[in-house]
C-alpha atoms as a PDB file:
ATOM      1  CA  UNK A   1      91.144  78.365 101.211  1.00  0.00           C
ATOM      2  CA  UNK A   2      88.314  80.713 101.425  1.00  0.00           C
ATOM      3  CA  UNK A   3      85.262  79.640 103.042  1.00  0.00           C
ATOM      4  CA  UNK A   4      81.587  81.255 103.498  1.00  0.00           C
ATOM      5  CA  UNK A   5      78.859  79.035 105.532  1.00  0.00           C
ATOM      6  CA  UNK A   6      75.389  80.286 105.964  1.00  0.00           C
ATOM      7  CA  UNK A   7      76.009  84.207 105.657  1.00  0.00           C
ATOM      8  CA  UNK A   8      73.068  86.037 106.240  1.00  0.00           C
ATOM      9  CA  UNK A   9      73.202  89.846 105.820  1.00  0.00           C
ATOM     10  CA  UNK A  10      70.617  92.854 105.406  1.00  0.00           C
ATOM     11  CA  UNK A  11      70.866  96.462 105.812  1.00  0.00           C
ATOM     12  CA  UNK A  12      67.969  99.212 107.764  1.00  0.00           C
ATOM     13  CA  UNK A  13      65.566 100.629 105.521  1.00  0.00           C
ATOM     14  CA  UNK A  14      64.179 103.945 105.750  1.00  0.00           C
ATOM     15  CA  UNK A  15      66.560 105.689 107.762  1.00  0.00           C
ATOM     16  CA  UNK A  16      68.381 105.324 111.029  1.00  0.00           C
ATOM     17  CA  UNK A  17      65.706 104.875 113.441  1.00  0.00           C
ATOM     18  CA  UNK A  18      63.856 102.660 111.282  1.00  0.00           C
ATOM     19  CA  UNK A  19      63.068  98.892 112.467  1.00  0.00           C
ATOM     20  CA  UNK A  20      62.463  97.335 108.546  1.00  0.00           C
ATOM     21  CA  UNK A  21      65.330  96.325 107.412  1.00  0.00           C
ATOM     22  CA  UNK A  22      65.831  94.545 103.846  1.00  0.00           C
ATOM     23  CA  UNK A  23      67.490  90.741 103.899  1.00  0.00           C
ATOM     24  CA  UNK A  24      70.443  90.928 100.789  1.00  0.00           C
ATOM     25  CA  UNK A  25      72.085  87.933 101.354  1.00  0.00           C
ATOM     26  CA  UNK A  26      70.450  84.727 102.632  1.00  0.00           C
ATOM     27  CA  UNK A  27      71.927  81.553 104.090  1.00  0.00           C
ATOM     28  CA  UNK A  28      75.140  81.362 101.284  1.00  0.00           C
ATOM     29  CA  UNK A  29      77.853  78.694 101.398  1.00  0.00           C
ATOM     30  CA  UNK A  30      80.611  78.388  99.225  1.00  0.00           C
ATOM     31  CA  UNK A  31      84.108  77.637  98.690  1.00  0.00           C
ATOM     32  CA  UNK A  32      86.808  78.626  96.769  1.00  0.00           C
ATOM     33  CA  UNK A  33      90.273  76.692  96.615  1.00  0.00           C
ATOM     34  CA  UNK A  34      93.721  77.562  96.127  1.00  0.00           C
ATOM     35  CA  UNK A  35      94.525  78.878  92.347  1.00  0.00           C
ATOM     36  CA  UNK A  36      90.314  78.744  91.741  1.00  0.00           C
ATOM     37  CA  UNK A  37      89.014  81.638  89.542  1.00  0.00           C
ATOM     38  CA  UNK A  38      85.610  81.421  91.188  1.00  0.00           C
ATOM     39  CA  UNK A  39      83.039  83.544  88.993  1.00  0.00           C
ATOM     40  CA  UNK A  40      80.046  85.069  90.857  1.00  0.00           C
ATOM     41  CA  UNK A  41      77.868  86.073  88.602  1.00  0.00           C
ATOM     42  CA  UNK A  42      73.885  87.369  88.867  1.00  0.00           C
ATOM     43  CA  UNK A  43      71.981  90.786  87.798  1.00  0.00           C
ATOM     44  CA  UNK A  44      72.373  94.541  89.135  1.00  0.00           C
ATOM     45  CA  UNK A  45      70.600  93.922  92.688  1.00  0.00           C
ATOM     46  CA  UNK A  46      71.146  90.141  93.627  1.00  0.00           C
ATOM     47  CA  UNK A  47      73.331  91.147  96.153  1.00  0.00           C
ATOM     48  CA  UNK A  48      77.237  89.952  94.955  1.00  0.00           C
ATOM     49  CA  UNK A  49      78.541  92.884  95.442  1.00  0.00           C
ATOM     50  CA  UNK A  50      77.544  93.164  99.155  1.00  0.00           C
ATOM     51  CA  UNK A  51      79.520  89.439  99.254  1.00  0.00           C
ATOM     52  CA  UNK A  52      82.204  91.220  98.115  1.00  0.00           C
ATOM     53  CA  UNK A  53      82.677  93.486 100.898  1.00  0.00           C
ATOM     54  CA  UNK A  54      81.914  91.028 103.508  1.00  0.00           C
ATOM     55  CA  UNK A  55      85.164  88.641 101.771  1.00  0.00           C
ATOM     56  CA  UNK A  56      87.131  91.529 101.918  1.00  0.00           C
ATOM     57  CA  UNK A  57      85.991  92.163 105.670  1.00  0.00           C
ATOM     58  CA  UNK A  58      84.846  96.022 104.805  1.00  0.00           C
ATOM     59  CA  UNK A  59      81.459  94.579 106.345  1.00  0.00           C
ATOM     60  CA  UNK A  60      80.237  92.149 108.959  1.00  0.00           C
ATOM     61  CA  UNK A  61      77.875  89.224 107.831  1.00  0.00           C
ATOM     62  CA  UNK A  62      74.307  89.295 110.502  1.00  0.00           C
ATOM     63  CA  UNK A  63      75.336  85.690 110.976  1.00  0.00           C
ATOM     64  CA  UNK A  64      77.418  83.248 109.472  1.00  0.00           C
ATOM     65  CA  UNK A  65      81.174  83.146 108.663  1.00  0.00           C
ATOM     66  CA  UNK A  66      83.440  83.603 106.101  1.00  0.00           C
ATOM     67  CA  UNK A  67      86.863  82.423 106.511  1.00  0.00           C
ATOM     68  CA  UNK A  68      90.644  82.862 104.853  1.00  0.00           C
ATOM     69  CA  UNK A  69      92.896  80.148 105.878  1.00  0.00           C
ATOM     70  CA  UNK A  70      90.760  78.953 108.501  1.00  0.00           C
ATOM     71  CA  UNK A  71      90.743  82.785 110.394  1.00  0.00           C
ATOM     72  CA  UNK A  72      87.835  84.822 110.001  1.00  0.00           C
ATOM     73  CA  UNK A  73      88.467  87.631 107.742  1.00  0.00           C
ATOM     74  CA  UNK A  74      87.342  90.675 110.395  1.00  0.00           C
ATOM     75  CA  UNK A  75      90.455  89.967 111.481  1.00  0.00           C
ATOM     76  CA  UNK A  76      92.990  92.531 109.748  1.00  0.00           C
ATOM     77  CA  UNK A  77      96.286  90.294 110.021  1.00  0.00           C
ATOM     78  CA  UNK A  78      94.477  87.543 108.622  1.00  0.00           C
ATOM     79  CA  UNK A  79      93.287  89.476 105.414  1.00  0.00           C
ATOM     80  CA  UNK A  80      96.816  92.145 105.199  1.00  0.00           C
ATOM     81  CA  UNK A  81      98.844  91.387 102.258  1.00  0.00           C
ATOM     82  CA  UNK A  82      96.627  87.820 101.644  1.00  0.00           C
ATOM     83  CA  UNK A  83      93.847  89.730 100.193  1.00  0.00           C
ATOM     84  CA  UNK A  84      93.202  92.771  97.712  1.00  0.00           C
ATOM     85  CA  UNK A  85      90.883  93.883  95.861  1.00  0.00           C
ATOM     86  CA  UNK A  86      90.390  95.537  91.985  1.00  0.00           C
ATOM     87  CA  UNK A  87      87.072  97.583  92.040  1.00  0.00           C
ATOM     88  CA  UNK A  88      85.118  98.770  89.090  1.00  0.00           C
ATOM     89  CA  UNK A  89      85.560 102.476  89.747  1.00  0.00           C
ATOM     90  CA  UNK A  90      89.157 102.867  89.086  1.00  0.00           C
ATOM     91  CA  UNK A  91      88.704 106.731  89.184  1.00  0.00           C
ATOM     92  CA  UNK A  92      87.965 106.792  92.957  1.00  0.00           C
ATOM     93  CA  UNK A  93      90.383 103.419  93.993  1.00  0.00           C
ATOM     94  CA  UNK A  94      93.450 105.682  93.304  1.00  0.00           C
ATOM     95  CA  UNK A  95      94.009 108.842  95.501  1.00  0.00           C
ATOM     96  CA  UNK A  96      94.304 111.519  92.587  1.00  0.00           C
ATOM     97  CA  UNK A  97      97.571 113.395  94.691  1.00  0.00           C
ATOM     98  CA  UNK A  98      99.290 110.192  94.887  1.00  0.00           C
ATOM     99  CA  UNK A  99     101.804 109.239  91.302  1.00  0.00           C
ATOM    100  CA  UNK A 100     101.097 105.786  89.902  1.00  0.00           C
ATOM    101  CA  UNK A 101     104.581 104.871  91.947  1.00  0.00           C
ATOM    102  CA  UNK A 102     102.608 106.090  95.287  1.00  0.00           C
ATOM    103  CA  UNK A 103      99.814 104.566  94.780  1.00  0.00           C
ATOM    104  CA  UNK A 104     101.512 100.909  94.110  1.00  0.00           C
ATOM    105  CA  UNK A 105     103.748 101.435  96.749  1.00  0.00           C
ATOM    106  CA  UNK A 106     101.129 102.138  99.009  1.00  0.00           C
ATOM    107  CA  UNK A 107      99.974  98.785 100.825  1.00  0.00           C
ATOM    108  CA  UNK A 108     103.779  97.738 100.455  1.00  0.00           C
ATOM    109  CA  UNK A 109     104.328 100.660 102.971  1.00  0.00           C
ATOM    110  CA  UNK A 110     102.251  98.646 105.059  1.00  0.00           C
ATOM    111  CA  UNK A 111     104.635  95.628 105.183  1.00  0.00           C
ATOM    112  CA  UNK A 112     107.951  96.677 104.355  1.00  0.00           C
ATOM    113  CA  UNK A 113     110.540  99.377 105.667  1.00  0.00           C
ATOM    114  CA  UNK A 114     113.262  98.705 102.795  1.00  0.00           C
ATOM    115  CA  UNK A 115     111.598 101.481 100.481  1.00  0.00           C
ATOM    116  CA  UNK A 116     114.703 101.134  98.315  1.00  0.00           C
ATOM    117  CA  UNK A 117     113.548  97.166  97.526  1.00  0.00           C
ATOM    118  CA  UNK A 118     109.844  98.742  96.765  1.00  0.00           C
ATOM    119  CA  UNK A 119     110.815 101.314  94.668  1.00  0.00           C
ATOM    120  CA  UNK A 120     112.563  98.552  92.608  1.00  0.00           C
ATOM    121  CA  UNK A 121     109.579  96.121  92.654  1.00  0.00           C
ATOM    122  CA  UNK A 122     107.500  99.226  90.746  1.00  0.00           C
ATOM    123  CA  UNK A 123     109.309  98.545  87.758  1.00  0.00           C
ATOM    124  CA  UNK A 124     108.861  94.947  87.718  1.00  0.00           C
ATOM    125  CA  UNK A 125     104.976  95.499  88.689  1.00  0.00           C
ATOM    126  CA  UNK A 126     104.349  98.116  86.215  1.00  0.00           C
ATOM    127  CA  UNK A 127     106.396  95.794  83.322  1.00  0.00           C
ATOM    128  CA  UNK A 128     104.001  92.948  84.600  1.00  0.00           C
ATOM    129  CA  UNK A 129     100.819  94.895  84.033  1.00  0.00           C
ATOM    130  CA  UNK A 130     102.210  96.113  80.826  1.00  0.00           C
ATOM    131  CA  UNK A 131     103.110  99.659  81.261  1.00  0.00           C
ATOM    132  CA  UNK A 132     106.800 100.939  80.847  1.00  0.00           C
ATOM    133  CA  UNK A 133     109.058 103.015  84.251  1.00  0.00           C
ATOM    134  CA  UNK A 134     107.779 106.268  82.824  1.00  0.00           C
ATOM    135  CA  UNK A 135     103.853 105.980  84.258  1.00  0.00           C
ATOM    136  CA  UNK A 136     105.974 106.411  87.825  1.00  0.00           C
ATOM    137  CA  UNK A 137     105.917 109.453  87.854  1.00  0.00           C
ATOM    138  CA  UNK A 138     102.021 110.352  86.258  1.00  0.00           C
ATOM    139  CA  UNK A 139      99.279 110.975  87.955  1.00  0.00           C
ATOM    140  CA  UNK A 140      95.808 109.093  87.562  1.00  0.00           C
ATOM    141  CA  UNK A 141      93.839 111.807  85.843  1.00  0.00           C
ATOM    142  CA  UNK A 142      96.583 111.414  83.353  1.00  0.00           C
ATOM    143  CA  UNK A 143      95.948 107.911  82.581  1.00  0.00           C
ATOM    144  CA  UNK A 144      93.370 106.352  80.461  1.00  0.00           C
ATOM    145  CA  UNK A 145      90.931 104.044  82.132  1.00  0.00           C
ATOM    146  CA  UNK A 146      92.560 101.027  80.860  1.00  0.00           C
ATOM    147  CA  UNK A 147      96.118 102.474  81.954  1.00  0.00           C
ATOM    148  CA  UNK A 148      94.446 103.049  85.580  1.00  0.00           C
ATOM    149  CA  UNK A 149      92.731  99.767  85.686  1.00  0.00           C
ATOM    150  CA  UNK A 150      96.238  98.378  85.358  1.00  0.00           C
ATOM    151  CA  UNK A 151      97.520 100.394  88.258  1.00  0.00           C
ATOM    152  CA  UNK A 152      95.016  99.091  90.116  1.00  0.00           C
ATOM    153  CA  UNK A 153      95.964  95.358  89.368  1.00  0.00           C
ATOM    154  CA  UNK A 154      99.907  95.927  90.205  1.00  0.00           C
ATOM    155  CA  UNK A 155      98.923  97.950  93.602  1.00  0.00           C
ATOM    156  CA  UNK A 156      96.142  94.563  94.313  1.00  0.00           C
ATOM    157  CA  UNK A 157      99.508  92.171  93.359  1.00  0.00           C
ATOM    158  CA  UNK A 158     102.200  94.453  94.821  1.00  0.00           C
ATOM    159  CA  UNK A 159     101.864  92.227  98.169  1.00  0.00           C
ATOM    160  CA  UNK A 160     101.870  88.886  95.915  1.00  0.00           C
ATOM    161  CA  UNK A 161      98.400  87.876  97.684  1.00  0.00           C
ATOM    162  CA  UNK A 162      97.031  84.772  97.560  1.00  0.00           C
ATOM    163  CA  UNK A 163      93.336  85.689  96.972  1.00  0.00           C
ATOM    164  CA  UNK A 164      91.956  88.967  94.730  1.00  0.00           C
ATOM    165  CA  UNK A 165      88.492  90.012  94.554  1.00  0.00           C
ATOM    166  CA  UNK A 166      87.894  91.116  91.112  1.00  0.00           C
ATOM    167  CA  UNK A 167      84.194  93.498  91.553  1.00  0.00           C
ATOM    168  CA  UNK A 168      83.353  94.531  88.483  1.00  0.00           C
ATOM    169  CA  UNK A 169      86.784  94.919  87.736  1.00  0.00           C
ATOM    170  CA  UNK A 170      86.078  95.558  83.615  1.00  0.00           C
ATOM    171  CA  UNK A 171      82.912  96.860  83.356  1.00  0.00           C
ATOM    172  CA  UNK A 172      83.853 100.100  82.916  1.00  0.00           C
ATOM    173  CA  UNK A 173      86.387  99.803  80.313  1.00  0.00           C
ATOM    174  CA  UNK A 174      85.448  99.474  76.471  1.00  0.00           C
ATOM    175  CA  UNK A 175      85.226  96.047  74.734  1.00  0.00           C
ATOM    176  CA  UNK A 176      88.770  95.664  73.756  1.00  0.00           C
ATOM    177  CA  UNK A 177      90.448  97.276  76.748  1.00  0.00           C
ATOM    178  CA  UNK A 178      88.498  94.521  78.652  1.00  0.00           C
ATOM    179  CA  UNK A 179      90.090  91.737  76.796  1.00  0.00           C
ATOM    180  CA  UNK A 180      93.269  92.895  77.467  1.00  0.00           C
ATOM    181  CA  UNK A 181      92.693  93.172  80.985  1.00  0.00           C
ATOM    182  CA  UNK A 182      90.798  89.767  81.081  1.00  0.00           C
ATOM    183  CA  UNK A 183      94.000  88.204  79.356  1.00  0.00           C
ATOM    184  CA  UNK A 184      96.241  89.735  81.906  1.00  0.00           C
ATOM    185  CA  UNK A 185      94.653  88.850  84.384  1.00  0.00           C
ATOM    186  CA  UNK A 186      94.726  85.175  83.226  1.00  0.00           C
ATOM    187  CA  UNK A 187      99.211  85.838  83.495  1.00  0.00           C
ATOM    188  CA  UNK A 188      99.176  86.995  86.455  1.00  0.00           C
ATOM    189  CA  UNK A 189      97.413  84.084  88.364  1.00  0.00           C
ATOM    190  CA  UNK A 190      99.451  81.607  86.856  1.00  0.00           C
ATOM    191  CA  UNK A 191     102.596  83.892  87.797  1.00  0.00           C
ATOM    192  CA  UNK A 192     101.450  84.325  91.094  1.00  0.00           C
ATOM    193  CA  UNK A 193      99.416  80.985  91.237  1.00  0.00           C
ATOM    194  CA  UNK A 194      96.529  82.988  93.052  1.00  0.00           C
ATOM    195  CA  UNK A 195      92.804  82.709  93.279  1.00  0.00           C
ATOM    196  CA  UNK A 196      90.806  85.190  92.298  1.00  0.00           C
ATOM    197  CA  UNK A 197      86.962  85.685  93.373  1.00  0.00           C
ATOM    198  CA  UNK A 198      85.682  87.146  89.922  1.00  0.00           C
ATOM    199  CA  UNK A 199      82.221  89.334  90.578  1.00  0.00           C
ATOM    200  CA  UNK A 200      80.426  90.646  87.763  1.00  0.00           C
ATOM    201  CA  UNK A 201      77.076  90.558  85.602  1.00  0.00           C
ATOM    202  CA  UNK A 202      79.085  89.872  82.310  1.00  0.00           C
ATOM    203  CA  UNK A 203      78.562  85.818  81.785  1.00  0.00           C
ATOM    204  CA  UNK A 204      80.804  85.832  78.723  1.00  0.00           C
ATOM    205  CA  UNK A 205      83.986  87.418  81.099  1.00  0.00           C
ATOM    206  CA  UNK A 206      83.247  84.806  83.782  1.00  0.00           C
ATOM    207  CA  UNK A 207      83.177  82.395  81.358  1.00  0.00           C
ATOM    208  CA  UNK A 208      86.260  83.260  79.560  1.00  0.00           C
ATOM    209  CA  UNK A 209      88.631  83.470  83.312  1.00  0.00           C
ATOM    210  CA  UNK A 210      86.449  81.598  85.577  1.00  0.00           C
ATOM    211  CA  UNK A 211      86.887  77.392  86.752  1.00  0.00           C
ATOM    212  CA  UNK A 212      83.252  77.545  88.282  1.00  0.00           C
ATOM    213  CA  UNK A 213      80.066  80.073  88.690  1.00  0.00           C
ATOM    214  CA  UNK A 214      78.241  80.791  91.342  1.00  0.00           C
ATOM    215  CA  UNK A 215      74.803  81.752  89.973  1.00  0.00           C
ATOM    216  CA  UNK A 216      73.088  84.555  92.011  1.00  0.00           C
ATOM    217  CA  UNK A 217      69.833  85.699  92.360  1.00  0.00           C
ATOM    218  CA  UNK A 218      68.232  87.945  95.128  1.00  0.00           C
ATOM    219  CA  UNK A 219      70.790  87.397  97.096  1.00  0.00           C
ATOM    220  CA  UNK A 220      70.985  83.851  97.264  1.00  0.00           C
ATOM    221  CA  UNK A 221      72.684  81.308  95.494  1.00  0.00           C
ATOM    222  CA  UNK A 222      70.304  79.750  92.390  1.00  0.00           C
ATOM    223  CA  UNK A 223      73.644  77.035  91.079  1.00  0.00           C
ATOM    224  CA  UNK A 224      76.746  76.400  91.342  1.00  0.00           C
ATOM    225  CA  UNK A 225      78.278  74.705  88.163  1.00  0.00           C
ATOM    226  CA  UNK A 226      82.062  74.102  86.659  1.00  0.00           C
ATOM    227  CA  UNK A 227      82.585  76.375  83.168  1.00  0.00           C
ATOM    228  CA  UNK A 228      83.228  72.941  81.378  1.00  0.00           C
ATOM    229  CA  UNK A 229      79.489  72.300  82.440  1.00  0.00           C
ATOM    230  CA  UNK A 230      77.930  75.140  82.075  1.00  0.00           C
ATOM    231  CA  UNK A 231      75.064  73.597  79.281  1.00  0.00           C
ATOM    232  CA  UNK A 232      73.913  71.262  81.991  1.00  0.00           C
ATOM    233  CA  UNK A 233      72.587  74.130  84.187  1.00  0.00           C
ATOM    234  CA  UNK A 234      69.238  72.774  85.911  1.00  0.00           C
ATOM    235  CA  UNK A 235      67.480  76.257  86.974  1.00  0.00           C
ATOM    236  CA  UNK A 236      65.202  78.476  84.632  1.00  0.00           C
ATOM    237  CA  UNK A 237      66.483  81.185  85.670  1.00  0.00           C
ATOM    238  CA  UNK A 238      70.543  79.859  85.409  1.00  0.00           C
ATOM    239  CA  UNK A 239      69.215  78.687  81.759  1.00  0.00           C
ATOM    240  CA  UNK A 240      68.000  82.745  81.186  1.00  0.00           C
ATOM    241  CA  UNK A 241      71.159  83.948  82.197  1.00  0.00           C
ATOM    242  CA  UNK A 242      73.841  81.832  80.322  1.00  0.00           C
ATOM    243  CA  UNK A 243      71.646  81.561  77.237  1.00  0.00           C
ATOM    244  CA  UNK A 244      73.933  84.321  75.299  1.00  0.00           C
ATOM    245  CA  UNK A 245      77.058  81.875  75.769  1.00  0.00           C
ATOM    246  CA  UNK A 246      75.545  78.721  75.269  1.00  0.00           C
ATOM    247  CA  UNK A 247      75.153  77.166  71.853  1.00  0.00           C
END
């Protein structure tokens, strides 16, 4: 379903008029299928995040391709409503004038007209994500981080997508909130029967939602391996980095 071959990507260094430039991502293939949890997984600095963007078509790759469906994902019709996104800073993803039934409502806006329908759907989102009608009306700095978090995953589901990038989506909540948001996460993509690309530096939460890793390192891909597998992972450095989970 999604599809990355050979992306290449690097940004300027030094400012504007400079000629260096620094290489982030290098030559990366991958796929993930329909209904996949694909975990990406690698240290502050190997570059996953910058994958991220280019899935969700914020950036351009240098070279290479990476395709939804088939269609490249520059293309806004091919990404609208198929793709969303739940980023770690859930303090900045929701506009602080809009009410939690705004903010949801917002990339329905995009699709629909029958704001009577979508006003309706709100309930059944917000039930879904586990908060009662009465957050409609709140605002985000009323909401605890978990409780915005949330918001954030009904607004990424509101179009029923079939693909969610998931960057860093937990980090910033404590240890229990996380759980809960790891096991609803794990409902809602057998609800929906979505994929979900899972980026983060935690091994134990890929481990606990993911089918398969993707093992980064300086922006390059070090493994590839299925969770069921994960003790047989042939790289030093993929040994290093799963030995907390692996017994």
């Amino acid at each position: 379903m999604l599809t990355a071959s050979h992306v290449h990507k690097s940004y300027r260094k030094g400012g504007l008029f400079s000629r260096e430039s620094q290489q982030v991502l290098r030559d990366v293939s991958f796929e993930c299928g329909r209904g996949e949890c694909l975990g990406i997984i690698g240290e502050s600095g190997s570059g996953k995040s910058t994958l991220g963007r280019l899935i969700l078509g914020i950036e351009r790759p240098d070279s290479g391709s990476i395709r939804f469906e088939g269609q490249p994902v520059e293309d806004r019709k091919v990404r609208q409503g198929s793709l969303s996104a739940v980023f770690q800073d859930y303090t900045s993803s929701i506009n602080p004038f809009f009410t939690v039934e705004e903010a949801i409502m917002e990339p329905l806006k995009l699709q629909r007209k029958d704001q009577q329908y979508d006003a309706c759907k709100v309930d059944v989102l917000l039930h879904q994500v586990g908060l009662n009608p009465s957050y409609r009306t709140q605002y985000p700095h009323e909401l605890s981080g978990g409780e915005a978090q949330r918001v954030c995953i009904a607004r990424a589901i509101s179009t029923e997508p079939k693909c969610i990038v998931l960057d860093e989506a937990i980090s910033s909540l404590d240890g229990s909130v996380q759980m809960q948001v790891l096991e609803l996460l794990k409902e809602l993509r057998e609800i929906y029967q979505m994929s979900y690309i899972f980026i983060t530096h935690d091994i134990q939460a890929a481990a606990y939602i993911c089918d398969s890793l993707i093992i980064f390192r300086e922006g390059q891909i070090e493994e590839k391996i299925r969770i069921e597998q994960l003790k047989d992972v042939q790289s030093a450095y993929a040994r290093k980095l799963l030995q907390m989970i692996i017994t």
